[in-house]
N, C-alpha and C. Protein backbone atom coordinates (compact mmCIF):
# COMPACT_ATOMS: atom_id res chain seq x y z
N UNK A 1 242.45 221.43 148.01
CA UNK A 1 242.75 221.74 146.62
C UNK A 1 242.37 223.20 146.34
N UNK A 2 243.17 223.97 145.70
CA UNK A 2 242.90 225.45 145.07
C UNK A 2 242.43 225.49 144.03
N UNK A 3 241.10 225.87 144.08
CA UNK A 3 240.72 225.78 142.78
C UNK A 3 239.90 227.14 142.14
N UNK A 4 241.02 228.12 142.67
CA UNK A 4 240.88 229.43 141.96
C UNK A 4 242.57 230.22 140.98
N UNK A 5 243.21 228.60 141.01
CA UNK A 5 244.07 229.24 140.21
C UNK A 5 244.19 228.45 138.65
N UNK A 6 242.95 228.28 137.82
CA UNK A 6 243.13 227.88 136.68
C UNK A 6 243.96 228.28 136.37
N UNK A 7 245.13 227.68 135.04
CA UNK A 7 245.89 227.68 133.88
C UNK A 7 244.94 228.70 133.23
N UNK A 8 245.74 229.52 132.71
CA UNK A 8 245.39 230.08 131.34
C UNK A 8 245.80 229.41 129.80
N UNK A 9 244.67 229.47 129.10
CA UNK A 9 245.05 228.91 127.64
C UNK A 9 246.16 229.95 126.87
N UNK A 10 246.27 229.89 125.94
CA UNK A 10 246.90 230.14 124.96
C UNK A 10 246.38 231.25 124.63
N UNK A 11 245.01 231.37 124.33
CA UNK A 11 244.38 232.16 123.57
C UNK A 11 243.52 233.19 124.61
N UNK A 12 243.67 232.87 125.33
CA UNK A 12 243.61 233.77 126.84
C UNK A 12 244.90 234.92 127.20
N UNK A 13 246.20 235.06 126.97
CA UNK A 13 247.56 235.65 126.81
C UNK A 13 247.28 237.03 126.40
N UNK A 14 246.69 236.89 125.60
CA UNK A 14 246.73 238.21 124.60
C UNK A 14 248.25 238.56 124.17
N UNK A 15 248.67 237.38 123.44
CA UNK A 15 249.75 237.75 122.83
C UNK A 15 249.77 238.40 121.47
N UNK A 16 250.68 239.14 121.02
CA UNK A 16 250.46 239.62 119.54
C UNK A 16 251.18 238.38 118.58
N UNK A 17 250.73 238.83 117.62
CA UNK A 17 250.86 238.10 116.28
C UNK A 17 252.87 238.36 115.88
N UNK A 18 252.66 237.58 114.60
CA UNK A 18 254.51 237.91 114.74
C UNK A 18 254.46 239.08 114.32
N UNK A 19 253.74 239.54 113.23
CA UNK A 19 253.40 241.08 112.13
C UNK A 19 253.30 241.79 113.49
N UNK A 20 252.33 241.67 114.29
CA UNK A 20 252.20 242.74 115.04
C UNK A 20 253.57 242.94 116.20
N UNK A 21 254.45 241.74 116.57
CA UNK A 21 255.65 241.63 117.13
C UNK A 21 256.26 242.66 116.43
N UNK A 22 256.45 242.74 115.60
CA UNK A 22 257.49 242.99 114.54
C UNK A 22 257.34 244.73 114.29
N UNK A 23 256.10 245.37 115.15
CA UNK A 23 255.83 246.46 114.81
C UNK A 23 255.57 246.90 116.13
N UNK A 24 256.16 246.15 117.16
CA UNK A 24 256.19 246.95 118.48
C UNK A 24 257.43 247.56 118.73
N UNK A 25 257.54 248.33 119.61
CA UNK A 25 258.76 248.98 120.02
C UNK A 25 259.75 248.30 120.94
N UNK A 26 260.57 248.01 120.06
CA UNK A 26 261.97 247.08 121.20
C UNK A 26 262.58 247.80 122.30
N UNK A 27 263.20 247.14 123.56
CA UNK A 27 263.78 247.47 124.47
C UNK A 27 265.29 247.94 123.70
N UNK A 28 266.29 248.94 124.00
CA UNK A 28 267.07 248.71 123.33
C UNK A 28 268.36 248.43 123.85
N UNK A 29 268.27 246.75 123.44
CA UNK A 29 269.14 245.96 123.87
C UNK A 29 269.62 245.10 122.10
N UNK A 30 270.82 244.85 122.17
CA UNK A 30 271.04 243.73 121.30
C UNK A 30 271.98 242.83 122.27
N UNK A 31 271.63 241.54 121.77
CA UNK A 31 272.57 240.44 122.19
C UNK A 31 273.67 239.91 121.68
N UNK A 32 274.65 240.24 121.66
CA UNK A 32 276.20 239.48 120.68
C UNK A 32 276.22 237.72 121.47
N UNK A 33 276.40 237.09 120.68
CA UNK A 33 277.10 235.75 120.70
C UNK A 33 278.14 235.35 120.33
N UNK A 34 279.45 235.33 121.01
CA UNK A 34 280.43 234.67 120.96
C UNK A 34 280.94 233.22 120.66
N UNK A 35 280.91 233.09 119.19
CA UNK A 35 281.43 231.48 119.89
C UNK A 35 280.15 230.97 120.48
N UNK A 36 279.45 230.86 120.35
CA UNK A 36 278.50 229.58 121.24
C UNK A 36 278.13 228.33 120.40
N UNK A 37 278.33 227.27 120.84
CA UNK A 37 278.56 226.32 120.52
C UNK A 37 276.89 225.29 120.21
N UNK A 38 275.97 225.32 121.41
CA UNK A 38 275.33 224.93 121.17
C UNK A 38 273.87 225.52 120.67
N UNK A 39 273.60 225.00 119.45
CA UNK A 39 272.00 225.76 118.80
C UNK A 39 270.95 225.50 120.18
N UNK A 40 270.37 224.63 121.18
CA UNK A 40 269.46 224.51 122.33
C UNK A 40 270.33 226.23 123.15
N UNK A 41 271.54 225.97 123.29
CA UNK A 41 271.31 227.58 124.14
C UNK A 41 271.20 228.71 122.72
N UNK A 42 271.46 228.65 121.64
CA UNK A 42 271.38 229.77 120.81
C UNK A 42 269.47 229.81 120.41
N UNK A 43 269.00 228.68 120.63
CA UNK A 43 266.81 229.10 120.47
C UNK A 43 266.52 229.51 121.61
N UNK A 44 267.09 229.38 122.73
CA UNK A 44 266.58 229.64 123.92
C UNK A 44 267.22 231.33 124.37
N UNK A 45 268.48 231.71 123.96
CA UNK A 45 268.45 233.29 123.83
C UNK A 45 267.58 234.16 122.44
N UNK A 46 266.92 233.16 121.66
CA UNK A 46 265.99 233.99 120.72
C UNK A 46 264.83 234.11 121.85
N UNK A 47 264.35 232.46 122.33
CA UNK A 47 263.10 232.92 122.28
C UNK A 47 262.87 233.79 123.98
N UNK A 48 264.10 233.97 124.65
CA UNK A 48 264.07 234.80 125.67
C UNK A 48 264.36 236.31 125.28
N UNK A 49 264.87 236.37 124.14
CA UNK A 49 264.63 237.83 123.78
C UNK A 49 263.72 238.12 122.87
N UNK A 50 262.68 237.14 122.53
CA UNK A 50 261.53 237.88 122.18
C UNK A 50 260.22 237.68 123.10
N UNK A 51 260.37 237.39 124.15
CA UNK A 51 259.66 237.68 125.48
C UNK A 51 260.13 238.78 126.41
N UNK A 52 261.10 239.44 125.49
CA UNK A 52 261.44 240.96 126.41
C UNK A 52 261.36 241.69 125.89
N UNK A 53 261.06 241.71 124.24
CA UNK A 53 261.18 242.60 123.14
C UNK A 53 262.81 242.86 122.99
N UNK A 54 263.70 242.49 123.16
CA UNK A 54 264.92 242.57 122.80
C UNK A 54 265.19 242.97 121.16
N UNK A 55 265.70 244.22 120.91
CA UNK A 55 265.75 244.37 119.59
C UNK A 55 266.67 243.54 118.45
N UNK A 56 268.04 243.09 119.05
CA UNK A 56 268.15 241.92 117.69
C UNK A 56 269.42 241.81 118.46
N UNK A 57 269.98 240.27 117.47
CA UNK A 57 270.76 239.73 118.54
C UNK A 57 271.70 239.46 117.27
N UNK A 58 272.89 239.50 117.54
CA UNK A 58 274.67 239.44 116.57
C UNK A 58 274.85 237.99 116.92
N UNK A 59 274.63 236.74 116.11
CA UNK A 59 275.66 235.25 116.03
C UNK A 59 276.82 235.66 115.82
N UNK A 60 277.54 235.60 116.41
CA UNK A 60 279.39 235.60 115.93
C UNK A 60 280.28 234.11 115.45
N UNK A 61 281.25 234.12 114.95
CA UNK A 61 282.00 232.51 114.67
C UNK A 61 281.31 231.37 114.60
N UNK A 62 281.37 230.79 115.76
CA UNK A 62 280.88 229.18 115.54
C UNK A 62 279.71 229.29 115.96
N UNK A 63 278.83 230.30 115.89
CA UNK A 63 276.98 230.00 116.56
C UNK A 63 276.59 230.38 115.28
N UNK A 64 275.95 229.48 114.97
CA UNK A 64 274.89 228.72 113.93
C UNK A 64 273.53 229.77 113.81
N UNK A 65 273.36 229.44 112.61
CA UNK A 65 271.91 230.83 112.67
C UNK A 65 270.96 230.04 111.81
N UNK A 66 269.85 230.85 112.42
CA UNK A 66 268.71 230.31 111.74
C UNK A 66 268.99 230.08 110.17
N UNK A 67 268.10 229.16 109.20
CA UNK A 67 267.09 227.99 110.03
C UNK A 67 267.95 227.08 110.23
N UNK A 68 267.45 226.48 111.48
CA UNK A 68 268.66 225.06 111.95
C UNK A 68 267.49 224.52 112.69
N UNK A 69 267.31 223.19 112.94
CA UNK A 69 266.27 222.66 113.39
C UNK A 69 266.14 222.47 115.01
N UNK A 70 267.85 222.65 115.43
CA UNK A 70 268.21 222.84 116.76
C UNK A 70 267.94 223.69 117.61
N UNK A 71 267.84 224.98 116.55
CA UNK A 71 267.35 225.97 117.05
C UNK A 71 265.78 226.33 117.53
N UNK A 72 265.08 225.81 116.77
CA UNK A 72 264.24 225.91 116.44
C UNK A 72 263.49 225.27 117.62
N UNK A 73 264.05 223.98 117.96
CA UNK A 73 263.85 223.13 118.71
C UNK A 73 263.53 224.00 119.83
N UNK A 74 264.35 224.79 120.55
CA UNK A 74 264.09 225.98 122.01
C UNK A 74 263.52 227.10 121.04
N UNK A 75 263.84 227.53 120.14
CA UNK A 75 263.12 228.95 120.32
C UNK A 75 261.75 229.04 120.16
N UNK A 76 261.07 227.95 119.27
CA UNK A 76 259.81 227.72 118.82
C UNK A 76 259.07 229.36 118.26
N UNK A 77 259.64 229.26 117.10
CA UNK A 77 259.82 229.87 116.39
C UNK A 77 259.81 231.91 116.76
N UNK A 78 260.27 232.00 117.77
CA UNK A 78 261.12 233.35 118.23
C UNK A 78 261.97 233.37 116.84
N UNK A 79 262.73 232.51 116.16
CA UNK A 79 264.08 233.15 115.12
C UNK A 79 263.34 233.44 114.06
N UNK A 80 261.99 233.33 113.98
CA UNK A 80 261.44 234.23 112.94
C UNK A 80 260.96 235.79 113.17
N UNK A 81 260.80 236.15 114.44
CA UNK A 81 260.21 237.25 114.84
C UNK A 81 261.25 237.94 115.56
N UNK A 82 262.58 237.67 115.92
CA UNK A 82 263.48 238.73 116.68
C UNK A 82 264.40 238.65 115.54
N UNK A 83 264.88 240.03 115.24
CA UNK A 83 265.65 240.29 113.94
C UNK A 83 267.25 239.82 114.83
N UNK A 84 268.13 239.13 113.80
CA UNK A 84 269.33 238.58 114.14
C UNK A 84 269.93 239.05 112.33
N UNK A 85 271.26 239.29 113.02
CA UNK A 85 272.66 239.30 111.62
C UNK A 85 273.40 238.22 112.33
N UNK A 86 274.56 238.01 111.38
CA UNK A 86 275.50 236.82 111.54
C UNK A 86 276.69 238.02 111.16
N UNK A 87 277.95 237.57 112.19
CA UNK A 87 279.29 238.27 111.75
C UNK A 87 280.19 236.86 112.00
N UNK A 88 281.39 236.92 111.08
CA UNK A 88 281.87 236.18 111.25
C UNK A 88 283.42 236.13 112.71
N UNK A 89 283.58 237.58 112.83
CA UNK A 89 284.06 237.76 113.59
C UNK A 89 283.71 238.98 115.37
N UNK A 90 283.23 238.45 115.74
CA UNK A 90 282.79 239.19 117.14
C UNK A 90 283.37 241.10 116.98
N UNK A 91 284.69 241.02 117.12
CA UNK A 91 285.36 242.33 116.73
C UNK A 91 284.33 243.00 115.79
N UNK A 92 283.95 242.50 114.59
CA UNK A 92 283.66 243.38 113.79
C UNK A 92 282.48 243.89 114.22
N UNK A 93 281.50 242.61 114.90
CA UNK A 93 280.17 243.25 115.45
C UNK A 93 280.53 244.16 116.55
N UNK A 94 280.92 244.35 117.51
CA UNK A 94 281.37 245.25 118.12
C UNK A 94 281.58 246.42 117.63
N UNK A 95 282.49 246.57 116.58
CA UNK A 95 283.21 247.94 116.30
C UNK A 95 281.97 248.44 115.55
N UNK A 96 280.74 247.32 115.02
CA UNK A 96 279.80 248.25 114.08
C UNK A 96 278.83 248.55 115.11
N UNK A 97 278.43 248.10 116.14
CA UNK A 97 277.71 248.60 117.10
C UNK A 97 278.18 249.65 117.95
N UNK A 98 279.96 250.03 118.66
CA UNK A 98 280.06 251.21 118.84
C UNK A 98 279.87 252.11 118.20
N UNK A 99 280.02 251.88 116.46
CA UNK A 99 279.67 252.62 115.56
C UNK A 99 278.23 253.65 115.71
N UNK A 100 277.67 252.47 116.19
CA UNK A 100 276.09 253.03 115.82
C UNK A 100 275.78 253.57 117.50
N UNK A 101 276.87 253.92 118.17
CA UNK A 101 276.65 254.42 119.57
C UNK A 101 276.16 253.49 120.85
N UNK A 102 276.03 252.17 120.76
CA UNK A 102 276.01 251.54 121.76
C UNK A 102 277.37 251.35 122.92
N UNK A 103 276.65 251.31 123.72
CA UNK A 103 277.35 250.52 125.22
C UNK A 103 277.61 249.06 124.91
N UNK A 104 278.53 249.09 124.74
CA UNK A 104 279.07 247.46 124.62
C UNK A 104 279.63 246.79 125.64
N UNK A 105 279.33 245.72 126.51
CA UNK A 105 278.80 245.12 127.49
C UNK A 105 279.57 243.82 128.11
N UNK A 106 281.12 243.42 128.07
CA UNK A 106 280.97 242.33 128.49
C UNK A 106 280.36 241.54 129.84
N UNK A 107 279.52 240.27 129.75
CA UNK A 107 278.99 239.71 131.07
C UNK A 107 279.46 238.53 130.99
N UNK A 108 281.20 238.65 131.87
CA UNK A 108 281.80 238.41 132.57
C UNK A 108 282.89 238.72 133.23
N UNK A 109 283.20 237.40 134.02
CA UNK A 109 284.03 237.63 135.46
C UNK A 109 285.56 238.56 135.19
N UNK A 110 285.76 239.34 135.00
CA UNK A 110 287.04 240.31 134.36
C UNK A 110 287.18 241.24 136.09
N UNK A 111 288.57 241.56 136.17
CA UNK A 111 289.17 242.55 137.11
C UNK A 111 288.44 243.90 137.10
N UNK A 112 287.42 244.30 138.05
CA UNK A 112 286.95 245.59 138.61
C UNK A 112 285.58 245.52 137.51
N UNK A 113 284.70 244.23 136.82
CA UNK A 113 283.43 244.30 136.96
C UNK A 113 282.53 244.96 137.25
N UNK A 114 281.64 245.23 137.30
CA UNK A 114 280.14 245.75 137.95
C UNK A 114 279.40 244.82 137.99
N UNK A 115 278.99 244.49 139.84
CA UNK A 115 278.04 243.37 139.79
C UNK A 115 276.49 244.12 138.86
N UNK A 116 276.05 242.96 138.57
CA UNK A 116 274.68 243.41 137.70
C UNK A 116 273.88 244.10 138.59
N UNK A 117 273.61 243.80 139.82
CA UNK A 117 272.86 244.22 141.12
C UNK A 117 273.12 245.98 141.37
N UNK A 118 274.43 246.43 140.79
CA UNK A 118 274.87 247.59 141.20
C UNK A 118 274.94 248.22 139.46
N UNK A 119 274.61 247.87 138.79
CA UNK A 119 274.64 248.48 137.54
C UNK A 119 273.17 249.22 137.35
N UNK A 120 273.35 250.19 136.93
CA UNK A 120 271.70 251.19 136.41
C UNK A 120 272.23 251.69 135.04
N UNK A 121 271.06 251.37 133.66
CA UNK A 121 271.78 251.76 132.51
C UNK A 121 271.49 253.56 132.41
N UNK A 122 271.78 254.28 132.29
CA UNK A 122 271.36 255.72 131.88
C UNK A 122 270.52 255.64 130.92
N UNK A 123 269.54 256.56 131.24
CA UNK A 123 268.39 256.74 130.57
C UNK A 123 268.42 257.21 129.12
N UNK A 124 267.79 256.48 128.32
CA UNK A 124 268.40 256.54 126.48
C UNK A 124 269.50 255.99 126.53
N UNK A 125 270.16 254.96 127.04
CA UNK A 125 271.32 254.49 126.15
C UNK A 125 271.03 253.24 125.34
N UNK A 126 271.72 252.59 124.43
CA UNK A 126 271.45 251.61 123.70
C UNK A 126 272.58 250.53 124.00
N UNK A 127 272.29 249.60 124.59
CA UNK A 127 272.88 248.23 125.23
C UNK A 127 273.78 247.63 124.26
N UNK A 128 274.70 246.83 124.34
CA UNK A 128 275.24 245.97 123.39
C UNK A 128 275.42 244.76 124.16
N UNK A 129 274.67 243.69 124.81
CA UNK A 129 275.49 243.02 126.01
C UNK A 129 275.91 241.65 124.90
N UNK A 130 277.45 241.36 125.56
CA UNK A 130 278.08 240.07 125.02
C UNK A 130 278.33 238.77 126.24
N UNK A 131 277.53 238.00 125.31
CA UNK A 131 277.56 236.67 126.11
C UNK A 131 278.99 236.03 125.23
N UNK A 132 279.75 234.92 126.01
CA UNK A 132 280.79 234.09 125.80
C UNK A 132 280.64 232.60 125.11
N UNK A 133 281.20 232.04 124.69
CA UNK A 133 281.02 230.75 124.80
C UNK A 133 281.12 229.73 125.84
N UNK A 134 280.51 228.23 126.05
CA UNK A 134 279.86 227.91 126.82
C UNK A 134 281.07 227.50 128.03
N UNK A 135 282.51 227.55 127.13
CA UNK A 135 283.94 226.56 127.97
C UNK A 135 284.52 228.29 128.56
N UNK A 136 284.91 228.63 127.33
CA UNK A 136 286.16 230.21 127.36
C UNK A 136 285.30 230.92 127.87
N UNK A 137 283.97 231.09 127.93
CA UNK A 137 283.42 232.74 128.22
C UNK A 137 283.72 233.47 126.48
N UNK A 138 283.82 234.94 126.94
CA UNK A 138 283.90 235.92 126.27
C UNK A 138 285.50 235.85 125.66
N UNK A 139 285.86 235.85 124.09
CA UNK A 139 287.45 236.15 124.50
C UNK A 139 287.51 237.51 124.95
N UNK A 140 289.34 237.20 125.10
CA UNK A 140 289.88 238.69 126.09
C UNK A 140 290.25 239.28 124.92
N UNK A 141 289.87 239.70 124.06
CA UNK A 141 290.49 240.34 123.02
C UNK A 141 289.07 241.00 122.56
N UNK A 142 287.61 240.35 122.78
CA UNK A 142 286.51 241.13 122.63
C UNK A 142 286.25 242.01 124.04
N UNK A 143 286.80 241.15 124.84
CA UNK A 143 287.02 242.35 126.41
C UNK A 143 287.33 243.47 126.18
N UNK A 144 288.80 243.25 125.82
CA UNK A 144 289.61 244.52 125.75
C UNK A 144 288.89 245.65 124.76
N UNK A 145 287.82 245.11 124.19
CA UNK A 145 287.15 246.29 123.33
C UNK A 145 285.58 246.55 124.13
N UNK A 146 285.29 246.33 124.74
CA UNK A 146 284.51 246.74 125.53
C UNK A 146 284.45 247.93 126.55
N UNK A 147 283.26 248.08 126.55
CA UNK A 147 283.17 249.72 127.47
C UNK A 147 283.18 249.14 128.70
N UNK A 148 282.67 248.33 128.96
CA UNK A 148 282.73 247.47 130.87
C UNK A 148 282.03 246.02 130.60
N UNK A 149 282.47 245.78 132.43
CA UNK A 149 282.09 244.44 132.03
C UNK A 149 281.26 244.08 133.21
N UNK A 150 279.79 243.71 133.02
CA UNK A 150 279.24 243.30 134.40
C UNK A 150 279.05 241.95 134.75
N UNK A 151 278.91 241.43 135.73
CA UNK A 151 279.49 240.25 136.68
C UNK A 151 278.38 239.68 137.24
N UNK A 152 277.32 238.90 136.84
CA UNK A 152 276.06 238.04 137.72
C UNK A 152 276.61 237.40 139.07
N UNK A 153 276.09 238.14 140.26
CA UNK A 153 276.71 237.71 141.31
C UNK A 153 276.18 236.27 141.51
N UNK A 154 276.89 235.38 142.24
CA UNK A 154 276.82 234.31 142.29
C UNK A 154 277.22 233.48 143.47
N UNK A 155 276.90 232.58 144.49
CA UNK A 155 276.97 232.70 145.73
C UNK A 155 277.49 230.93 146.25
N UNK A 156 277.37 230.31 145.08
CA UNK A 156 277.38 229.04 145.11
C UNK A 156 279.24 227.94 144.96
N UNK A 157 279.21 227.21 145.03
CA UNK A 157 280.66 226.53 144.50
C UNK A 157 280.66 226.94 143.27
N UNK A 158 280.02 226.79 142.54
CA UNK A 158 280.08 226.51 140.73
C UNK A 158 280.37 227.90 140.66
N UNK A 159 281.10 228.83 139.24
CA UNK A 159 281.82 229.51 139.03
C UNK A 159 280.92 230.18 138.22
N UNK A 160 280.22 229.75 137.22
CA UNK A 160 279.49 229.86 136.04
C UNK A 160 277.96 229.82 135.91
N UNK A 161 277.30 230.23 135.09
CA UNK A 161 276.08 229.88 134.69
C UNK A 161 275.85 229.28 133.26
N UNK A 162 274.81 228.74 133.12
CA UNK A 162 274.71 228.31 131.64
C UNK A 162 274.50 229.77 130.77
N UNK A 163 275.04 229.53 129.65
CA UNK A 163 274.69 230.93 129.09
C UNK A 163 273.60 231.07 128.48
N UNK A 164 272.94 230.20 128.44
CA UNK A 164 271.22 230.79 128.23
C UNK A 164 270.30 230.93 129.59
N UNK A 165 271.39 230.58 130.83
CA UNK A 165 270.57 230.93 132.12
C UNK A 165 271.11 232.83 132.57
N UNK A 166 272.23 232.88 131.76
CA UNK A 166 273.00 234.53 132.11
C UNK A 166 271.97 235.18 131.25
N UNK A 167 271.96 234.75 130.56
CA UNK A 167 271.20 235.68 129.48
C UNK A 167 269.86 235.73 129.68
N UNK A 168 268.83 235.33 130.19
CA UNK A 168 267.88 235.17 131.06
C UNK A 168 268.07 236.40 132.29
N UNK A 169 268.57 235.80 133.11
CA UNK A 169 268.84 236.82 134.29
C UNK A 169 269.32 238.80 134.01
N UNK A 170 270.40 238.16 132.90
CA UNK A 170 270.78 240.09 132.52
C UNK A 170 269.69 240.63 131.63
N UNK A 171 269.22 239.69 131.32
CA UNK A 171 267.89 240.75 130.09
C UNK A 171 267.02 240.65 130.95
N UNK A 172 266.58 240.10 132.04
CA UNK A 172 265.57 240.17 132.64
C UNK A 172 265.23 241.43 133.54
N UNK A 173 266.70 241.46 134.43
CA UNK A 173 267.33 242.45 135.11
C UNK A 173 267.05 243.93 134.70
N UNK A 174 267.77 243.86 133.46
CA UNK A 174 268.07 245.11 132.76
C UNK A 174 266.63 245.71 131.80
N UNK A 175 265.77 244.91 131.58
CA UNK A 175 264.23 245.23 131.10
C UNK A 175 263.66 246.06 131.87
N UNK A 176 264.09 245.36 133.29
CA UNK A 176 262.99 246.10 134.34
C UNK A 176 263.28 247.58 134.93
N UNK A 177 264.76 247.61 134.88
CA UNK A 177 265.48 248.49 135.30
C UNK A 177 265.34 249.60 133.62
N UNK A 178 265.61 249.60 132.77
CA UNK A 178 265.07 250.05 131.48
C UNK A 178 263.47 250.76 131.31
N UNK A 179 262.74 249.94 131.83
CA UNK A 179 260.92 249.83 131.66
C UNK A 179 260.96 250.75 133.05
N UNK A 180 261.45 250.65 134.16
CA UNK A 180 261.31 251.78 135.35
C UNK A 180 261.81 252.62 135.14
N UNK A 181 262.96 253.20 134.02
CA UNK A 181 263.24 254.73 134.25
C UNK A 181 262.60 255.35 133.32
């Protein structure tokens, strides 16, 4: 038996408070949501982007926004501490985020991609990455307005990932690669 790898408590973390969350400096990433259908993957991209500091995340169409109890259910309470807007149409969040000078991001499978593995963001840029819904993906009409599109390589039969497992992996990815330059 190993018994030099206690659990840490809670109060052992040294996590900050939400006030003090709320007054740290974000990675600068936002997350768009397309269409996503289910609130368990829409708490679980809150509360994975406020374990990266992710600066705020766009609901688009049919994804549901806080308070919803579904949500709430995965994010445990991340949708109070990562700033989120609601658009009703994806396009528009887009065109207001190129607005404001972001890289807008689709992550998926589209003709001449960038695997994520081969992507490096330039130093100071501001992210826009768009996740899809859980059947269609991304539509091709928020594609076609996109600056590129990168591709989670994938090695298996299955085609896809869950999109709160993509979204995991590209913010994870892209933090570290962000936090190293």
């Amino acid at each position: 038996m190993v018994t030099w790898m206690r659990k840490l408590e809670n109060s052992e973390l040294a996590r900050p408070s939400a006030g003090e969350f709320m007054q740290l400096a974000k990675v600068p990433i936002v997350v768009v949501l397309d269409n996503i259908r289910s609130c368990h993957n829409i708490g679980s991209v809150f509360r994975t982007s406020d374990a990266l500091l992710i600066e705020k995340i766009f609901l688009c169409g049919i994804s549901s926004t806080p308070p919803d109890k579904e949500i709430r259910k995965t994010a445990l309470g991340a949708e109070n501490t990562v700033a989120w807007e609601y658009h009703s149409d994806t396009l528009e969040a887009v065109s207001t985020l190129k607005a404001q000078g972001y890289t807008v991001i689709a992550i998926e499978q589209v003709e001449k991609s960038i695997s994520l593995s081969e992507y490096h963001p330039s130093v100071n840029s501001k992210l826009a990455l768009v996740f899809g819904n859980e059947v269609k993906g991304v539509q091709q009409e928020v594609v076609d307005h996109c600056d590129l599109a990168i591709e989670i390589p994938q090695y298996g039969t299955k085609h896809s990932f869950n999109i709160s497992v993509s979204v995991g992996i590209v913010l994870w990815d892209l933090f570290k690669k962000i936090r190293s330059a």
